[in-house]
Protein backbone atom coordinates (compact mmCIF):
# COMPACT_ATOMS: atom_id res chain seq x y z
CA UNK A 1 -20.41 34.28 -7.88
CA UNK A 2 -18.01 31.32 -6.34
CA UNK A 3 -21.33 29.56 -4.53
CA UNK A 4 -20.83 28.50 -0.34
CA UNK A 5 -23.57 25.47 -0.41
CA UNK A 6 -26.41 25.92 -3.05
CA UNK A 7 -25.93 30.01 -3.61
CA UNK A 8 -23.48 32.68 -5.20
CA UNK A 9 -21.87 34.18 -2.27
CA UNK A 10 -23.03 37.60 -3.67
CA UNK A 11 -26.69 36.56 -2.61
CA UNK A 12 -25.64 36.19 1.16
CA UNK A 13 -24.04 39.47 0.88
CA UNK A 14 -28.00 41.11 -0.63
CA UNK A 15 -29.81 38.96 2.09
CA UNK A 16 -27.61 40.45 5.02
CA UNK A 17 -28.37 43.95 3.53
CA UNK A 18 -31.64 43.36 3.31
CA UNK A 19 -31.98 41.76 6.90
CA UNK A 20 -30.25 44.90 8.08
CA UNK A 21 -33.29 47.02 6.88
CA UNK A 22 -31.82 48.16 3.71
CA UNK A 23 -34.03 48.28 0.91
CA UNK A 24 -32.12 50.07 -1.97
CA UNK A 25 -28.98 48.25 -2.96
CA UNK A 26 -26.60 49.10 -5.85
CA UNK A 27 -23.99 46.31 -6.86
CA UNK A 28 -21.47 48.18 -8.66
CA UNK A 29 -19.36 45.14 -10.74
CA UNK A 30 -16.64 45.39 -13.40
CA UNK A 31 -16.59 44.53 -16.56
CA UNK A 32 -17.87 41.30 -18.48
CA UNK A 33 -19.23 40.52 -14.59
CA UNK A 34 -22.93 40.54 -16.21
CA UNK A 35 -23.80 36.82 -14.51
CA UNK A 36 -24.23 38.92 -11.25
CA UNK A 37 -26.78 40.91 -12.92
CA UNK A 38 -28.16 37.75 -14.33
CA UNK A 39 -28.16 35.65 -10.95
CA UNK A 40 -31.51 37.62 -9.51
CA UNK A 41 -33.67 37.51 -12.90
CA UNK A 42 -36.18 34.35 -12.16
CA UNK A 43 -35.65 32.33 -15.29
CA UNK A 44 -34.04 28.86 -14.76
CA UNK A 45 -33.81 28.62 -11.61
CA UNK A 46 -35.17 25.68 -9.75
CA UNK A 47 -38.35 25.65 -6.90
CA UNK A 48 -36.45 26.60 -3.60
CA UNK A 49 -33.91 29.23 -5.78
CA UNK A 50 -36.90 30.62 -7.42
CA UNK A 51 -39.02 31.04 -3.93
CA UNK A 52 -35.65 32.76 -2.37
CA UNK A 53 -34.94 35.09 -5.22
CA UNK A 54 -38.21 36.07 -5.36
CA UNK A 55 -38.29 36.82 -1.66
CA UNK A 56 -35.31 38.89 -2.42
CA UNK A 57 -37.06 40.98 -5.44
CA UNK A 58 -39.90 41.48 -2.82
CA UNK A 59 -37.96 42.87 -0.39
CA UNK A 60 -35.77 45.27 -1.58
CA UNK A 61 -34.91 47.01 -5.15
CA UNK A 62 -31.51 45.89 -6.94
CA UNK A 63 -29.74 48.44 -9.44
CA UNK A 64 -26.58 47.72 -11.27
CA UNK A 65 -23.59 49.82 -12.17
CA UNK A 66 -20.52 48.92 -13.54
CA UNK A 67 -16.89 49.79 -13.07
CA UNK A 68 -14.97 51.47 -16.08
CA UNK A 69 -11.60 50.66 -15.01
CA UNK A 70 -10.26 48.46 -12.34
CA UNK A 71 -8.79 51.35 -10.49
CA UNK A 72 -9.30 50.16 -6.58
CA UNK A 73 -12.05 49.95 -4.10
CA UNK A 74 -12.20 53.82 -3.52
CA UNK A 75 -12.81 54.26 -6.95
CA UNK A 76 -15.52 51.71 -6.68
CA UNK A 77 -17.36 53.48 -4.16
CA UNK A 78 -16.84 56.49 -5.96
CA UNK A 79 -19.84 55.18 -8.80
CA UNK A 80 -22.66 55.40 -5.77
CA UNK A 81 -21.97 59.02 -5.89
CA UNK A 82 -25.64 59.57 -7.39
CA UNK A 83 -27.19 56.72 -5.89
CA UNK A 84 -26.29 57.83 -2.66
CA UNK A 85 -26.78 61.76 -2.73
CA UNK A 86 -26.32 63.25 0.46
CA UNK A 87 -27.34 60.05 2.87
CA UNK A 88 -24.90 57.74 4.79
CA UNK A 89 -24.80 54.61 3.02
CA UNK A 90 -23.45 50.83 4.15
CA UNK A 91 -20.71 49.55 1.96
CA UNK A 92 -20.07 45.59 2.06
CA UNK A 93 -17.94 43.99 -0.07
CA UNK A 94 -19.09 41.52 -1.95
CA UNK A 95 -16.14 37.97 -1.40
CA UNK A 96 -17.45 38.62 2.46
CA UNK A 97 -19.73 37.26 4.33
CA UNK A 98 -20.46 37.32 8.11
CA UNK A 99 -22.59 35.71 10.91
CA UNK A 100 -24.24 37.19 12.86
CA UNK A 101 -25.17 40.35 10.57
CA UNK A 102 -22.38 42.16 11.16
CA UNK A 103 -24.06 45.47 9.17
CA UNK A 104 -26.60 45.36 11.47
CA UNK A 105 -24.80 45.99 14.37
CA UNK A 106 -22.79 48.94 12.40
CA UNK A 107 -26.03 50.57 11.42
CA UNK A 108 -27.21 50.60 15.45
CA UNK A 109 -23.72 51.80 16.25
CA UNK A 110 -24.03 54.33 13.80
CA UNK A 111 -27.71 55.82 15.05
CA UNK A 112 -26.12 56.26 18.30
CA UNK A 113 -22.70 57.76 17.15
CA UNK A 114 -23.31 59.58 13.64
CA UNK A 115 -19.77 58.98 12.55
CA UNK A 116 -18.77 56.84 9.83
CA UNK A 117 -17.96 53.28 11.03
CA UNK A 118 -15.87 50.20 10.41
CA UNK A 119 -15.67 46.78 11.35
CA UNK A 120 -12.81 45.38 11.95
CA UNK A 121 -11.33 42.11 13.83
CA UNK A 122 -8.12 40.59 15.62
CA UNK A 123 -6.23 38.78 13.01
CA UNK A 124 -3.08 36.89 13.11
CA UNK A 125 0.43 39.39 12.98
CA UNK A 126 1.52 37.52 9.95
CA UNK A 127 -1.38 38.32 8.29
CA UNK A 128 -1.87 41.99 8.46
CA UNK A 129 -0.05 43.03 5.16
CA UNK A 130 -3.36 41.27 3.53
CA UNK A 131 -5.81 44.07 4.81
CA UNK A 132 -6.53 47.71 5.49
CA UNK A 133 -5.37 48.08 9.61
CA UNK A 134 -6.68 50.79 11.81
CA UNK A 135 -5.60 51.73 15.48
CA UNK A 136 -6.94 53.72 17.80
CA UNK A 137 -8.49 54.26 21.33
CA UNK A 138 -10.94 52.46 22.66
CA UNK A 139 -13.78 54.74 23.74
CA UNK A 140 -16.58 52.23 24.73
CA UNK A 141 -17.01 48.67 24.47
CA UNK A 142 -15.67 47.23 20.98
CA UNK A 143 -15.31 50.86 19.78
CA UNK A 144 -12.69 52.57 18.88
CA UNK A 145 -11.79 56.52 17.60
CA UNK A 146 -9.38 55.72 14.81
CA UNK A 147 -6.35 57.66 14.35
CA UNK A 148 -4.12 55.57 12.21
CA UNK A 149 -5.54 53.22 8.61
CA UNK A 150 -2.64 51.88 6.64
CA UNK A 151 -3.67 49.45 3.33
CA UNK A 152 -1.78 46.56 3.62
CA UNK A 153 1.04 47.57 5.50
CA UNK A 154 4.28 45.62 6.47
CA UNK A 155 4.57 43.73 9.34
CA UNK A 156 6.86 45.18 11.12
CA UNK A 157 5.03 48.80 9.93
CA UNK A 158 1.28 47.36 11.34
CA UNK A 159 0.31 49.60 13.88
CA UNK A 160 -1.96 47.35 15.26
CA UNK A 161 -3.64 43.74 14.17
CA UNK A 162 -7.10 45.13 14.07
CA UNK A 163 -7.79 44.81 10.76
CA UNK A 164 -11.13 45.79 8.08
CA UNK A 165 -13.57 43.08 7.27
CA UNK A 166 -15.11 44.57 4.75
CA UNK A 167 -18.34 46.26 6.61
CA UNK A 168 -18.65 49.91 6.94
CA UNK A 169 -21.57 53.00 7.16
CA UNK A 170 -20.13 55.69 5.03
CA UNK A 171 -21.06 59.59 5.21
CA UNK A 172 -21.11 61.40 2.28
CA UNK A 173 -18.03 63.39 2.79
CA UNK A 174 -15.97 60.25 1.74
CA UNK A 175 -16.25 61.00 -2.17
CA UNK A 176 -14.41 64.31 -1.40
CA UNK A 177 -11.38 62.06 0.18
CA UNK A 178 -12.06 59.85 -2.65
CA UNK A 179 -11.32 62.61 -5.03
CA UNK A 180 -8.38 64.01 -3.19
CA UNK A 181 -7.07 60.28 -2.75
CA UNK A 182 -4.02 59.62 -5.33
CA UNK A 183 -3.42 55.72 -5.87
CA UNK A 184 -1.68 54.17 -3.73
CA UNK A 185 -0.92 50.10 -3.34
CA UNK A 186 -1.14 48.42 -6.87
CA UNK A 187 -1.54 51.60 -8.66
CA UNK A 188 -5.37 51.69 -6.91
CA UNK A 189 -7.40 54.33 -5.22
CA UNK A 190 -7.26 52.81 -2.11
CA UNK A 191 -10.36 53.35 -0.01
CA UNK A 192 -8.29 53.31 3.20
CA UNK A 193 -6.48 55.69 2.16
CA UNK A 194 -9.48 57.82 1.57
CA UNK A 195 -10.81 56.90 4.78
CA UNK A 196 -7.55 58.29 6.16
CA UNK A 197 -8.10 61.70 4.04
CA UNK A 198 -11.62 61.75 5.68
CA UNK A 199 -12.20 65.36 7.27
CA UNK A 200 -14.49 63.73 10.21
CA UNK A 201 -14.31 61.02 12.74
CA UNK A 202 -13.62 57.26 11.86
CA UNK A 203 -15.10 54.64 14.10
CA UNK A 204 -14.06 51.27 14.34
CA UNK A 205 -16.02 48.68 15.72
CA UNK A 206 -15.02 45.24 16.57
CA UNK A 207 -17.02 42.53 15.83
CA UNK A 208 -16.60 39.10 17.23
CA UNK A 209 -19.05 36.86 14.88
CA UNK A 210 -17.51 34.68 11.86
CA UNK A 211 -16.31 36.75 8.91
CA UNK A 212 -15.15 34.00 5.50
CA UNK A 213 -13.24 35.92 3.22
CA UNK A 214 -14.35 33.50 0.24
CA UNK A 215 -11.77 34.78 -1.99
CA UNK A 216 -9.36 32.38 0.21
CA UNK A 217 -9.78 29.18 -0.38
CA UNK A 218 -9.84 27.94 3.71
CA UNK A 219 -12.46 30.64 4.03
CA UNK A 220 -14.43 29.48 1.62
CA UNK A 221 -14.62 25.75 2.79
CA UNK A 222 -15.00 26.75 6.69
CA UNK A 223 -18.30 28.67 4.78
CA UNK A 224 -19.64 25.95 3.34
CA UNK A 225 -18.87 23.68 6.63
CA UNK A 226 -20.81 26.28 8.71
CA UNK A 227 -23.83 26.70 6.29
CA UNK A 228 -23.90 23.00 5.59
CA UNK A 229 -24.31 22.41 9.35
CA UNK A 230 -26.73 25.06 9.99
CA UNK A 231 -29.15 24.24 6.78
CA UNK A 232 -31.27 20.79 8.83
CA UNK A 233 -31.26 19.52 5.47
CA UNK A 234 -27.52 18.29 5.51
CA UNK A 235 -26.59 18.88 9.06
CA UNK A 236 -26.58 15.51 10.45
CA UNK A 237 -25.27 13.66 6.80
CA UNK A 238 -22.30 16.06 7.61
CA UNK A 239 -22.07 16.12 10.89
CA UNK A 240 -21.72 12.03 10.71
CA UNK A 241 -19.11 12.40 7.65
CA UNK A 242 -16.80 14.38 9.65
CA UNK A 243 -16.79 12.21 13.05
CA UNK A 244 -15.77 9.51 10.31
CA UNK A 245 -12.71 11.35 10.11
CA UNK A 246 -11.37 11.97 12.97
């Protein structure tokens, strides 16, 4: 719910989806998280919230589940089980988001391949123990066939830097590996270990738009800098404030 200019970031995260085509999101949440829930009802917000989030209600339907147990993101995943049934699905993670719509270009990788994707980036070698890391061989373009996903792995241990941004179409088989996944790092069900129990192919994509990790507090003010400069209400007030301080 940490808001990037005038919005929860959780709301950039359901307007991506929806721009993506999706029309049937469930936010699965943990406990005593009910202000998510409570963010997309109409009542108190002002004018321009109230025009958006009613844009939102007309676009797509919202459904709610909640986690039991803070037992990892596999386990997470694991509560779309029904939702789901036997479709792919797109997972993204709520503390993300990304410009350009980075699902988008999964879901048209994924209607060409039929393999479950992920995005990942280049990120720094010092930073790879923060995130899941895949490696692999590149097949075509930014793809990749991934043959190695480690969760947070040392840094002399990384196999590559390529690490997941939180973006990813899912096949059904991956509650099986979630099922056969034991916990891993933190005590968690790890979901890349699951992806790495996964009896099919693993794609990795790499995507080269901006992806702010709000849970970081850099991440979350380069977010607000770019939305603040794309949004012609404050643009040039900021734009002017910042050549002041150079």
């Amino acid at each position: 719910m940490l808001p990037v200019v005038d919005k929860p970031v959780i709301q950039y995260v359901v307007e991506e989806a929806i721009s993506a085509g999706i029309e049937d999101i469930l936010i699965i949440s943990g406990k005593e998280k009910r202000a998510l829930e409570d963010h997309f009802e109409r009542s108190g917000a002002n004018s321009e919230s109230l025009r958006e989030l009613e844009e939102l209600a007309n676009s797509a339907n919202l459904f709610y589940v909640r986690q039991r147990e803070q037992k990892g993101l596999g386990d997470a995943v694991s509560y779309a089980k029904s939702f789901t049934g036997d479709d792919p699905f797109v997972l993204l993670l709520g503390d993300t988001i990304t410009a350009p719509n980075c699902t988008q270009q999964l879901l048209q990788l994924y209607e060409r391949h039929k393999e479950t994707m992920i995005a990942v980036e280049e990120v720094s070698k010092a930073d790879v123990s923060m995130y899941g890391i895949v490696a692999g061989e590149r097949i075509e373009g930014d793809v990749l066939h991934v043959d190695t996903l480690v969760e947070k792995p040392a840094q002399k241990d990384a196999p590559s830097n390529m690490a997941i941004i939180g973006r990813y179409v899912l096949t059904p088989a991956i509650f099986e590996a979630i099922a056969r996944t034991p916990p891993g790092i933190g005590g968690e069900i790890q979901l890349t270990d699951a992806l790495r129990n996964l009896r099919e192919d693993v794609l990795a994509v790499i995507y080269h738009g901006k992806r702010y990790d709000i849970g970081t507090k850099m991440d979350w003010i380069k977010a607000n800098v770019q939305m603040f400069l794309q949004d012609a209400r404050y643009s040039d007030d900021l734009r002017s404030f910042l050549r002041k301080l150079e």
